[in-house]
C-alpha atoms as a PDB file:
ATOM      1  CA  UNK A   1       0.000   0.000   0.000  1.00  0.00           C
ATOM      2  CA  UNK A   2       1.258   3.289  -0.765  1.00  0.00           C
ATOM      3  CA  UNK A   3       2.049   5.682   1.674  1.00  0.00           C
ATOM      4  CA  UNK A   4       0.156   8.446   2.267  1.00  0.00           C
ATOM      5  CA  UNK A   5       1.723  11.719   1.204  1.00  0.00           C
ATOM      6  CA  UNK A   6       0.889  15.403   2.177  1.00  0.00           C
ATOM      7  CA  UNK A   7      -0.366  16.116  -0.988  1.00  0.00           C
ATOM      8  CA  UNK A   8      -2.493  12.762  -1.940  1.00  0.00           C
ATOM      9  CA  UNK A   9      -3.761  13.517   1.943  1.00  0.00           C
ATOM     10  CA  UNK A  10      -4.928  17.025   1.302  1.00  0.00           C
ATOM     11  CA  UNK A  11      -6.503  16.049  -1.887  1.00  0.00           C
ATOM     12  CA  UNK A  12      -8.188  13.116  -0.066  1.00  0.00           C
ATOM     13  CA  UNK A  13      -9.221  14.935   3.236  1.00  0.00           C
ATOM     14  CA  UNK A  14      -9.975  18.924   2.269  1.00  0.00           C
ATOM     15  CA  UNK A  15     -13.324  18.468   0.299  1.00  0.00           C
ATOM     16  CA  UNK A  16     -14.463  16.322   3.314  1.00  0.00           C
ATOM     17  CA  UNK A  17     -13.362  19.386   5.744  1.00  0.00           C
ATOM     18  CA  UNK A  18     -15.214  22.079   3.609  1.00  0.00           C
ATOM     19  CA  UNK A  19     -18.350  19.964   4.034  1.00  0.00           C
ATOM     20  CA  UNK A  20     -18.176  19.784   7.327  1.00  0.00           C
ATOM     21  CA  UNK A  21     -17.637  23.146   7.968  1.00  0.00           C
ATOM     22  CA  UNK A  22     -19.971  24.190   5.688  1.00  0.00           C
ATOM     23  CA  UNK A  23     -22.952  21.926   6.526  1.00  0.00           C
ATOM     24  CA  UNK A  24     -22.261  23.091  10.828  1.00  0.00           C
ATOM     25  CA  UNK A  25     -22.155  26.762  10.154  1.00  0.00           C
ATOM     26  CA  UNK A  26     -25.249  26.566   8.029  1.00  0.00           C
ATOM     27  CA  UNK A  27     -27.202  24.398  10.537  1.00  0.00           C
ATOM     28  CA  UNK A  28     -25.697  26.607  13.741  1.00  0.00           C
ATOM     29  CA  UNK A  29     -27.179  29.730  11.723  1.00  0.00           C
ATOM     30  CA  UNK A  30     -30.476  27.866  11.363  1.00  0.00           C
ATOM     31  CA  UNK A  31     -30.540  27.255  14.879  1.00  0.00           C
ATOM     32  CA  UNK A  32     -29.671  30.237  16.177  1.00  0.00           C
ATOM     33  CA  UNK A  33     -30.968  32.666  13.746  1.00  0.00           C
ATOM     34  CA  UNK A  34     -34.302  30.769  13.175  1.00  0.00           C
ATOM     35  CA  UNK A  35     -33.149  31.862   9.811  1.00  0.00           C
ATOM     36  CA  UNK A  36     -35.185  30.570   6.401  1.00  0.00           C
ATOM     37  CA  UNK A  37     -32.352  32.615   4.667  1.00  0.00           C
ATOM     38  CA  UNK A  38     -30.020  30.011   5.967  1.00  0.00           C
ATOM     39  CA  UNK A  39     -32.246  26.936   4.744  1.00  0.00           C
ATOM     40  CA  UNK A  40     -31.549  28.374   1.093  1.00  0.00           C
ATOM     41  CA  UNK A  41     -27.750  28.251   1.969  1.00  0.00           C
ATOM     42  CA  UNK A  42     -28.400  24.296   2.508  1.00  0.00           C
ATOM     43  CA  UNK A  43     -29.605  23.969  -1.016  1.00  0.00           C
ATOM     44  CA  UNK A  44     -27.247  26.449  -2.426  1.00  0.00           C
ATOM     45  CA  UNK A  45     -24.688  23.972  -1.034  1.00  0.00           C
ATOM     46  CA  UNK A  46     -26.589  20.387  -1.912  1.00  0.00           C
ATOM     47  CA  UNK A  47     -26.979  21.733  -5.454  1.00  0.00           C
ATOM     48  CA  UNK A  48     -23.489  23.506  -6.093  1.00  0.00           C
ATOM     49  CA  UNK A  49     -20.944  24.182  -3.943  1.00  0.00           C
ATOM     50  CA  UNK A  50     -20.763  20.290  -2.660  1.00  0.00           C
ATOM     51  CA  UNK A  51     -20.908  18.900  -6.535  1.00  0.00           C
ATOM     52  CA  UNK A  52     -18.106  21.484  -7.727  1.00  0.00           C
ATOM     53  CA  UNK A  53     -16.084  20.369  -4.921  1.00  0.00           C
ATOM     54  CA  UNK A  54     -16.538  16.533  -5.375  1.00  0.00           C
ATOM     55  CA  UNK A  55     -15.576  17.698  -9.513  1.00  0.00           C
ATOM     56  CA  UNK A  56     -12.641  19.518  -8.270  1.00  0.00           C
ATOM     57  CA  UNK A  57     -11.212  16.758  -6.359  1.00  0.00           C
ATOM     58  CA  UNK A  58     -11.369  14.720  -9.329  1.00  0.00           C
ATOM     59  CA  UNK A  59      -9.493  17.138 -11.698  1.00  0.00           C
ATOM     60  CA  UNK A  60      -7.231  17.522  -8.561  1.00  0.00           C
ATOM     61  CA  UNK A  61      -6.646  13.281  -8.104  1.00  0.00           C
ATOM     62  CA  UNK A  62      -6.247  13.331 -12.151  1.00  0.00           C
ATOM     63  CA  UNK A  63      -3.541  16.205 -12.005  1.00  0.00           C
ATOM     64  CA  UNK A  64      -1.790  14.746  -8.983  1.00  0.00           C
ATOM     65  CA  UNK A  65      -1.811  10.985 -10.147  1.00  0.00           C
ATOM     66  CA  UNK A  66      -3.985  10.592  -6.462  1.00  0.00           C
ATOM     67  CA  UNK A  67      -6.104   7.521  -7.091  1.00  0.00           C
ATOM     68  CA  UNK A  68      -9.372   8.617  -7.211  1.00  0.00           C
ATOM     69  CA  UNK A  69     -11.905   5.776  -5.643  1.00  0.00           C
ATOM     70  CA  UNK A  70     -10.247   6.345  -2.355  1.00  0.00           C
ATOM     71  CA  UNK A  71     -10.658  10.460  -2.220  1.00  0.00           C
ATOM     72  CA  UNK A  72     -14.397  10.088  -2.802  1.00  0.00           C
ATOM     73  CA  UNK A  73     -15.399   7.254  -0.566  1.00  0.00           C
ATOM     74  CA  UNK A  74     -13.450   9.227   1.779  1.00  0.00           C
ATOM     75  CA  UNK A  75     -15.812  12.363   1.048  1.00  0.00           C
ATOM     76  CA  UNK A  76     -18.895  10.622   0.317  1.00  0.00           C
ATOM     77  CA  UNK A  77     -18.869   8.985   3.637  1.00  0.00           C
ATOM     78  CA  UNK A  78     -18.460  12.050   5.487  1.00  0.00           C
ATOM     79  CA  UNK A  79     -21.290  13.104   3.079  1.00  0.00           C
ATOM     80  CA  UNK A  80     -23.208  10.294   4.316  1.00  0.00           C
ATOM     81  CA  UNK A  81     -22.514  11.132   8.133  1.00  0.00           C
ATOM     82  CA  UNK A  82     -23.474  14.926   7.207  1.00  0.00           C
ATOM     83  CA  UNK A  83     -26.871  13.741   5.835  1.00  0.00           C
ATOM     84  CA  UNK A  84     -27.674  11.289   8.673  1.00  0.00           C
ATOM     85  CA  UNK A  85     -26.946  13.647  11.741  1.00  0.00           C
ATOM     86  CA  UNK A  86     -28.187  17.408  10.006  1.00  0.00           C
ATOM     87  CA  UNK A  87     -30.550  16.747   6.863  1.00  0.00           C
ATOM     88  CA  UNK A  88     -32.034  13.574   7.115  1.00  0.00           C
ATOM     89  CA  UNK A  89     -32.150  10.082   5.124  1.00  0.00           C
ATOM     90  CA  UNK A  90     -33.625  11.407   2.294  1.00  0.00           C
ATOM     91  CA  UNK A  91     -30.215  13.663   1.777  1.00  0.00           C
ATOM     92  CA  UNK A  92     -28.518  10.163   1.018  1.00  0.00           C
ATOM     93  CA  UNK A  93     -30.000  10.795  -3.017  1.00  0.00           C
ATOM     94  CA  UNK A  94     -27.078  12.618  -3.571  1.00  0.00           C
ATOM     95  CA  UNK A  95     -24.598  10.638  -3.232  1.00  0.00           C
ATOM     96  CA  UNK A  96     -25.108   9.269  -6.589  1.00  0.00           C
ATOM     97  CA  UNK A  97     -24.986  12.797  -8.174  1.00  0.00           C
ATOM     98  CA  UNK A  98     -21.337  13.920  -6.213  1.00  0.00           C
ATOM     99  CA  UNK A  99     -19.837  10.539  -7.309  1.00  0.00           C
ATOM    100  CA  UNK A 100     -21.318  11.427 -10.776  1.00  0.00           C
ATOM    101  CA  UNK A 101     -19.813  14.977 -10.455  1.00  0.00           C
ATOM    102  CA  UNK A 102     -16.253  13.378  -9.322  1.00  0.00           C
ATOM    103  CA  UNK A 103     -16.258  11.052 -12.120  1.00  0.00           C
ATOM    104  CA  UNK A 104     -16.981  13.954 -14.751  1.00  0.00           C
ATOM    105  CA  UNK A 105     -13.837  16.339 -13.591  1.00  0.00           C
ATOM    106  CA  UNK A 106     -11.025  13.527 -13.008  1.00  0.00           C
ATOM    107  CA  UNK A 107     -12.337  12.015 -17.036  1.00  0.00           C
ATOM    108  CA  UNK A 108     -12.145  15.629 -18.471  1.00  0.00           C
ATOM    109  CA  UNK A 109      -8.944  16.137 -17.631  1.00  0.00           C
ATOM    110  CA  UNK A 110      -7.986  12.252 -17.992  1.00  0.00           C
ATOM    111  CA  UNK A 111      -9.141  12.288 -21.591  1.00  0.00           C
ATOM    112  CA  UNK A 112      -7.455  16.172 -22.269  1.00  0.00           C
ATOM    113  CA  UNK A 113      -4.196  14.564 -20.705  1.00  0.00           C
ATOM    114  CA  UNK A 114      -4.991  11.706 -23.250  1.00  0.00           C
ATOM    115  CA  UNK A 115      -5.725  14.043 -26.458  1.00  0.00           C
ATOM    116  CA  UNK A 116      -1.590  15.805 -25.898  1.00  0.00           C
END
């Protein structure tokens, strides 16, 4: 097994970290604020920010040489511990999407690294 290097780890770990922080703020704001305003930050978030970063990581594990099944489990399964504890079961749906969205940026630049 290979070892794990700073770079492979940040590429592996950092999508999983903007999640998190992402999905707590919005649901402390929620709380706190009572906020509907906030609500529309979820789906903002659901809808783009979390498929651009799953897409990112993929261009990222293509550019780096970072195997790219290992990144997004580990980011879908923090997905799937996000959904769970703040949006419910019905969240899960997405998963499919974000692996979709992974998938499309690491074979763009797979098949443009192919095309030189």
């Amino acid at each position: 097994m290979k070892k794990l290097t700073p770079k492979s780890s940040m590429i592996m770990f950092f999508p999983a970290i903007i999640m998190i922080i992402l999905t707590v703020l919005a649901d402390l704001m929620i709380k706190n604020d009572g906020g509907s305003q906030w609500e529309g930050f979820y789906n903002v978030c659901l809808l783009v920010i979390f498929p651009l970063i799953f897409a990112v990581q993929g261009i990222f594990s293509c550019l780096s040489k970072v195997k790219l099944m290992p990144a997004v489990l580990v980011s879908l399964a923090v997905y799937a511990v996000l959904a769970l504890i703040f949006l419910g079961p019905g969240a899960l749906l997405y998963l499919l999407f974000y692996l979709v969205a992974a998938l499309v940026g690491y074979m763009m630049f797979f098949l443009m690294g192919k095309l030189k």
